[in-house]
Protein backbone atom coordinates (compact mmCIF):
# COMPACT_ATOMS: atom_id res chain seq x y z
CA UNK A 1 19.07 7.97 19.76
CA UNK A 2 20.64 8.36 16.48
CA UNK A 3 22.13 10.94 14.99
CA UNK A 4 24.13 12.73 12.45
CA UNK A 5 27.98 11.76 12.80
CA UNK A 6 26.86 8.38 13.65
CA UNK A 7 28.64 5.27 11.50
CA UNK A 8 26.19 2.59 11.11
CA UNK A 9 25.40 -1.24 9.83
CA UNK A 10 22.36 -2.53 8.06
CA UNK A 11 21.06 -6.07 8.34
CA UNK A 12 18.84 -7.66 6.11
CA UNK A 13 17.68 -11.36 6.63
CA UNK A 14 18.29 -13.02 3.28
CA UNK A 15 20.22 -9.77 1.61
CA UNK A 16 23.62 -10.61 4.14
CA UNK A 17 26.01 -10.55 1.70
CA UNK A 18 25.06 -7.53 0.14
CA UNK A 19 26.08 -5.07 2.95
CA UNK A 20 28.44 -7.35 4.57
CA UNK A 21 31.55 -5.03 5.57
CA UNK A 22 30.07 -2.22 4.82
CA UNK A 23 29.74 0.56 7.07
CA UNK A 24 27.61 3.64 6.58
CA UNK A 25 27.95 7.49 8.34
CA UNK A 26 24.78 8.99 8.82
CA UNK A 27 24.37 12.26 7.02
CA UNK A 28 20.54 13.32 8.12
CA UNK A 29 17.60 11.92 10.34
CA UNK A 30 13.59 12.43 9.26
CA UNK A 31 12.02 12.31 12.21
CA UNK A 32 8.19 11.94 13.28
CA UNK A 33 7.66 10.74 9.78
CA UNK A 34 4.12 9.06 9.12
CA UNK A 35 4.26 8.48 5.60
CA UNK A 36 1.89 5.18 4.14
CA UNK A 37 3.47 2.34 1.72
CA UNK A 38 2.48 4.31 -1.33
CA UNK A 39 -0.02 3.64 -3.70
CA UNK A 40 2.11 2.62 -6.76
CA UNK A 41 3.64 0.28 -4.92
CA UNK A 42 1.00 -1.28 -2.99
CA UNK A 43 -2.22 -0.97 -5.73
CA UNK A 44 -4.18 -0.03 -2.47
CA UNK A 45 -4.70 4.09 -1.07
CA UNK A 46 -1.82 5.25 1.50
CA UNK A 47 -2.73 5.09 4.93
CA UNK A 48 -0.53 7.02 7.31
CA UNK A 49 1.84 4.63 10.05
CA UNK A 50 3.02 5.05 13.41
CA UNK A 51 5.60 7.79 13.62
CA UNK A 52 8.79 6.33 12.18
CA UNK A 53 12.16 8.19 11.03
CA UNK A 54 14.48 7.71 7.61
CA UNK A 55 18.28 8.00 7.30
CA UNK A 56 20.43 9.43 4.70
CA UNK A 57 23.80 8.26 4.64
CA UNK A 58 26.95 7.75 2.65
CA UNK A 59 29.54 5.16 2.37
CA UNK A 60 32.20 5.04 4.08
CA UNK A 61 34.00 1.58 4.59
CA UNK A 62 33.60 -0.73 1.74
CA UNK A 63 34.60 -3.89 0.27
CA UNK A 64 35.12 -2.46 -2.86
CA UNK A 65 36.56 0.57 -2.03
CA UNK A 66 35.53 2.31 -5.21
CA UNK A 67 32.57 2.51 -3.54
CA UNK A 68 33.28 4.39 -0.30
CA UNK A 69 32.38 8.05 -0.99
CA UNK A 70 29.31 7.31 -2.17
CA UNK A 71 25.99 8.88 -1.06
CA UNK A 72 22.34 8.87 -1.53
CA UNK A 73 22.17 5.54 0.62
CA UNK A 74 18.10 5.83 3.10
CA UNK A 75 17.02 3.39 5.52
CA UNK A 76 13.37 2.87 7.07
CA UNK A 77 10.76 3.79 7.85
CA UNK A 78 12.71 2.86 11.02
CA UNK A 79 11.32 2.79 14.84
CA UNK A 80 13.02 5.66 16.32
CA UNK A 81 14.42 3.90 19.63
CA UNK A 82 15.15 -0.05 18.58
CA UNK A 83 16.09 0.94 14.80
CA UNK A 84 14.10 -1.87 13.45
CA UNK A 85 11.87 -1.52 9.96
CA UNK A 86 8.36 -0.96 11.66
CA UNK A 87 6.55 -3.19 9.51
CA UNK A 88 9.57 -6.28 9.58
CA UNK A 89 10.72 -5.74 12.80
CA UNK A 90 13.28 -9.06 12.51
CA UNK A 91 13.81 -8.52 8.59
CA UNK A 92 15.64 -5.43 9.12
CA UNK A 93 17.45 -2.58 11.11
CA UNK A 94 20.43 -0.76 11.57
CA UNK A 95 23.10 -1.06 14.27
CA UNK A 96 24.87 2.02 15.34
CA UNK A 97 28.69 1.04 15.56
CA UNK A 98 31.79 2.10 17.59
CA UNK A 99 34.92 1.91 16.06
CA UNK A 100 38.45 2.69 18.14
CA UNK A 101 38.84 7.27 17.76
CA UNK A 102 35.31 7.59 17.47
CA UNK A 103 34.78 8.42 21.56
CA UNK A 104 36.53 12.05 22.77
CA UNK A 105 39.63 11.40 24.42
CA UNK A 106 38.60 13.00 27.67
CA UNK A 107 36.01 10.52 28.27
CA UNK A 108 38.50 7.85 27.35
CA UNK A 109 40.64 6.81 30.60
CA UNK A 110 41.34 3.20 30.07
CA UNK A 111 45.02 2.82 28.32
């Protein structure tokens, strides 16, 4: 399960190149979200969706590293366990990732 603290990827089919080396911390989860497409965007009255979470999170590896610092970055509506956009499952999701340092040291035995 994600949470905050966690440094994380997005994929986008088509958009690659636009978060390619980027990576992301997470800064806050919404969870048990149910928000609707809304109606500005879709001309038609928001319905609620399956339960769903967002994440905030800033910048913190970048190509351009004028970048890195930056916040106000939100994926989803996002299925809570797989991570994957719940309405373009194979479009989009993020990838929680594990850099060397980021596991405690006590847990860490191998040398």
């Amino acid at each position: 399960m994600i949470q905050v603290g966690d440094k994380i990827t997005y994929h986008w089919v088509g958009h690659e190149e636009c978060y390619k080396g980027r990576i992301y911390q997470v800064e806050g989860v919404y969870r048990n979200c149910t928000c609707g497409k809304p109606e500005w965007l879709t001309g038609k009255p928001e319905v609620s969706r399956r339960s769903h979470i967002h994440i905030r999170a800033k910048l913190i590896k970048a190509p351009i590293k004028y970048m890195e610092g930056d916040k106000g970055f939100f994926f989803g509506p996002l299925d809570a366990e797989t991570l994957h956009d719940i309405d373009e499952p194979d479009k989009s999701w993020v990838e929680i990732v594990y850099q060397k340092g980021d596991e405690l040291s006590i847990f860490n035995q191998s040398k």
